[in-house]
N, C-alpha and C. Protein backbone atom coordinates (compact mmCIF):
# COMPACT_ATOMS: atom_id res chain seq x y z
N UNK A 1 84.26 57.91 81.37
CA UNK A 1 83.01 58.11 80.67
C UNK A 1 82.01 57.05 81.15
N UNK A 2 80.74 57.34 81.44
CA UNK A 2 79.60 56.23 82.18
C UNK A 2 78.65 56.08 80.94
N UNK A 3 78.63 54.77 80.84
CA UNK A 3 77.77 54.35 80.18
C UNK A 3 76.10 54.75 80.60
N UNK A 4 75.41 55.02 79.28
CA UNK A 4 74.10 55.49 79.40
C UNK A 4 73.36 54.99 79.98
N UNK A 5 72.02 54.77 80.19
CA UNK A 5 71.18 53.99 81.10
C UNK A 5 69.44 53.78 80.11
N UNK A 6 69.63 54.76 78.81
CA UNK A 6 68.39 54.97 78.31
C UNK A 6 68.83 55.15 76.79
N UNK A 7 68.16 54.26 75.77
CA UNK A 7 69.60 54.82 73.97
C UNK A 7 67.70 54.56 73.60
N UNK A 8 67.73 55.70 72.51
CA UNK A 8 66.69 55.84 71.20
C UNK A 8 66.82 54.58 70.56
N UNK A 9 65.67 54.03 69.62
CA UNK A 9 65.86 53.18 69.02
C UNK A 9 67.02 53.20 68.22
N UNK A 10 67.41 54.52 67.60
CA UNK A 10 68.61 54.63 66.74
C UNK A 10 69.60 54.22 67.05
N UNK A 11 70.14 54.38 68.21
CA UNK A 11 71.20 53.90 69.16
C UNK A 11 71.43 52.18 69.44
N UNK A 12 70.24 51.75 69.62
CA UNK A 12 70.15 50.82 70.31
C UNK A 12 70.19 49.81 68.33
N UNK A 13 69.98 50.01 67.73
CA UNK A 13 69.54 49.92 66.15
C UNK A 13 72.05 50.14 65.99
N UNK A 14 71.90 50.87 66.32
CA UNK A 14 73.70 51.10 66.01
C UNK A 14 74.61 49.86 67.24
N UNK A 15 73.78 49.85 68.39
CA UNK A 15 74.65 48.79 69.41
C UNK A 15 74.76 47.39 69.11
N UNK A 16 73.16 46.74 68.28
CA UNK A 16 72.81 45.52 68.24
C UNK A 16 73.05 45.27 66.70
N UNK A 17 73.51 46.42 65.95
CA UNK A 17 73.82 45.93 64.61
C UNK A 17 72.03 45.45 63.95
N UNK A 18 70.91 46.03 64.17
CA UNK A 18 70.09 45.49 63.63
C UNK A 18 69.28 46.51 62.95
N UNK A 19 68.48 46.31 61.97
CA UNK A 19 67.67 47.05 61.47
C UNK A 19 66.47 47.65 62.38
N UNK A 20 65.42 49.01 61.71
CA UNK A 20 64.82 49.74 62.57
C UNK A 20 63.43 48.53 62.98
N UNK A 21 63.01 47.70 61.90
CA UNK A 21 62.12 47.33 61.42
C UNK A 21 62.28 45.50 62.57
N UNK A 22 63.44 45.26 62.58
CA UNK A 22 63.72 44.33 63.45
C UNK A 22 63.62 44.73 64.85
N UNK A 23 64.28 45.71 65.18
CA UNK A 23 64.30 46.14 66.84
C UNK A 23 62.89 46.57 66.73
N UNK A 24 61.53 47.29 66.26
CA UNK A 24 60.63 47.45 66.32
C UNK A 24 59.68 46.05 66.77
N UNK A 25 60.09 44.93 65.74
CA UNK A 25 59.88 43.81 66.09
C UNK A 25 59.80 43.17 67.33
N UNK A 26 60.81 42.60 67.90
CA UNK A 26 61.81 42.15 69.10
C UNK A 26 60.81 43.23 70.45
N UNK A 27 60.36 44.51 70.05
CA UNK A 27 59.93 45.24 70.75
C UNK A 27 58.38 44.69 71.04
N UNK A 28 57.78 44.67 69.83
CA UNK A 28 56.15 44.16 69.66
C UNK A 28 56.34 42.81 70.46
N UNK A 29 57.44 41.86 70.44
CA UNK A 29 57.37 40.23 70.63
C UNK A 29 57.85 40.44 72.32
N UNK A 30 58.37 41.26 72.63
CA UNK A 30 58.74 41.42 74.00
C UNK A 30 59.88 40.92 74.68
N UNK A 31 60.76 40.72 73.37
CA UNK A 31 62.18 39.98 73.51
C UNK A 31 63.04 41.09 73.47
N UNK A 32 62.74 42.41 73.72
CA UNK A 32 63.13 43.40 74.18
C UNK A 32 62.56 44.63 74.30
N UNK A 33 62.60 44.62 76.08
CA UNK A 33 62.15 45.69 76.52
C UNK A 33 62.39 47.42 76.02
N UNK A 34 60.96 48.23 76.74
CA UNK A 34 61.50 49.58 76.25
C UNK A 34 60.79 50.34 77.21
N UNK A 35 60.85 51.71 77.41
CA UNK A 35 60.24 52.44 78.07
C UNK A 35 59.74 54.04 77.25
N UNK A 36 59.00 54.39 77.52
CA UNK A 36 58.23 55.83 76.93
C UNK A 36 58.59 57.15 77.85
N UNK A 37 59.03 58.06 77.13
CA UNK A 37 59.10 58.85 78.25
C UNK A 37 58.26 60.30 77.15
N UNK A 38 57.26 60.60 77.63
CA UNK A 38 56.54 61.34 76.56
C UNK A 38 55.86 60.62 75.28
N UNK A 39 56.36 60.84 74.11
CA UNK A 39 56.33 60.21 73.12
C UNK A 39 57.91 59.25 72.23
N UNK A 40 59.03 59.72 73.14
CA UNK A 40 59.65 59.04 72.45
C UNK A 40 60.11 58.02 73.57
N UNK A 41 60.04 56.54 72.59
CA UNK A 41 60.34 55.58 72.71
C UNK A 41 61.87 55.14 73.44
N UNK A 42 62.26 54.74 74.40
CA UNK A 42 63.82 54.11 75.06
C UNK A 42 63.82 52.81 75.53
N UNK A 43 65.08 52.69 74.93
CA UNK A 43 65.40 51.13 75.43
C UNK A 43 66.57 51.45 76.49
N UNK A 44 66.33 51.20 77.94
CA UNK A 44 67.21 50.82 78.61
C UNK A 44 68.39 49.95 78.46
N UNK A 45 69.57 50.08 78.89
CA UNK A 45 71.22 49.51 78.43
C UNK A 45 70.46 47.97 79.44
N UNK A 46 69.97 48.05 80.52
CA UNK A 46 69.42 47.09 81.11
C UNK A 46 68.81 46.04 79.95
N UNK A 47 67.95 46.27 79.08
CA UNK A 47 67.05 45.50 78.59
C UNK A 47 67.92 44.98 77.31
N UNK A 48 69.12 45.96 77.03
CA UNK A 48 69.99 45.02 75.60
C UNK A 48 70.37 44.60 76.15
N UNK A 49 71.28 44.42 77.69
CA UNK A 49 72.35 43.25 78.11
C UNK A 49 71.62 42.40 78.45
N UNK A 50 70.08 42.06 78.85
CA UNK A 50 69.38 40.60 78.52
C UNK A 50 69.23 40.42 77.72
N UNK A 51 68.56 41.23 76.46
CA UNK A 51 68.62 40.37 74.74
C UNK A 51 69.63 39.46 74.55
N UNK A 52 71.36 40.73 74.65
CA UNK A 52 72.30 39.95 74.07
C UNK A 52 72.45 38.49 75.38
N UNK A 53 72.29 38.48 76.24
CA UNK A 53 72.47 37.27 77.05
C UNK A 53 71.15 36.07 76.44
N UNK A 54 69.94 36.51 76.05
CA UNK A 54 69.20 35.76 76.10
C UNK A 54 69.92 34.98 74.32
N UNK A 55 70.21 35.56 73.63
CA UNK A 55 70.66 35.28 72.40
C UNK A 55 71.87 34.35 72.79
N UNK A 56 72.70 34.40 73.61
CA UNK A 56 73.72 33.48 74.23
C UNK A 56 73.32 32.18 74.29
N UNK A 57 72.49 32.64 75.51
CA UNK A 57 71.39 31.50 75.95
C UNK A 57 71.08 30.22 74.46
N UNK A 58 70.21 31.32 74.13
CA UNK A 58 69.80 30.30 72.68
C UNK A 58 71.07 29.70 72.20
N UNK A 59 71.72 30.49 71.71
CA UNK A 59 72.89 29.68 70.98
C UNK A 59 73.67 28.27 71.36
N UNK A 60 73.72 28.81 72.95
CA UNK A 60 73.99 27.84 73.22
C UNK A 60 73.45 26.62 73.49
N UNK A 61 72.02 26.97 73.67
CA UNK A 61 71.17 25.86 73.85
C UNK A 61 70.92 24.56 72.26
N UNK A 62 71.41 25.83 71.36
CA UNK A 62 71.41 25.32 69.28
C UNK A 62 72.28 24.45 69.53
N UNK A 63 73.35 24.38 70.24
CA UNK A 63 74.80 24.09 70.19
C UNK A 63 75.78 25.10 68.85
N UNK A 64 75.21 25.90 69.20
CA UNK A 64 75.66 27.10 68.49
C UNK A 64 77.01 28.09 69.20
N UNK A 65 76.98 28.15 71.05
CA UNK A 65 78.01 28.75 71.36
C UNK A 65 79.24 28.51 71.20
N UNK A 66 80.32 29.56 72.24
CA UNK A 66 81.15 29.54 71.72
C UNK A 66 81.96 28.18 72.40
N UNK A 67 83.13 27.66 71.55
CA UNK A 67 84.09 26.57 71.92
C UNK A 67 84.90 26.63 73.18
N UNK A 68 84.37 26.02 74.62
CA UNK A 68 85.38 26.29 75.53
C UNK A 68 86.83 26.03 75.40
């Protein structure tokens, strides 16, 4: 099975565990990308595996990551 390349906010709202109103957010702030195709809105699988890396990033920068 191949992973998608393009998920609805709904999807992408079910992958990141976050509310509609947050990923809408994150979208406006540009801490995650999206693309239009017509009128409905996509987030490329590209643009969550930098969120979740950039969220790494941070954490670890908090001293928040994980314990080698």
């Amino acid at each position: 099975m191949s992973q998608k390349e393009l998920y609805r906010v709904s999807e992408a709202m079910d992958l990141l565990s976050l509310g509609r109103s947050v990923i809408y957010e994150l979208l406006r702030s540009g801490r995650l990308r999206s693309v239009r195709e017509g009128r409905t809105r996509l987030i490329p699988a590209s643009a969550i595996t930098e969120y979740v890396a950039l969220l790494e990033r941070e954490a670890d920068a908090n001293g928040f990551g994980a314990a080698s």
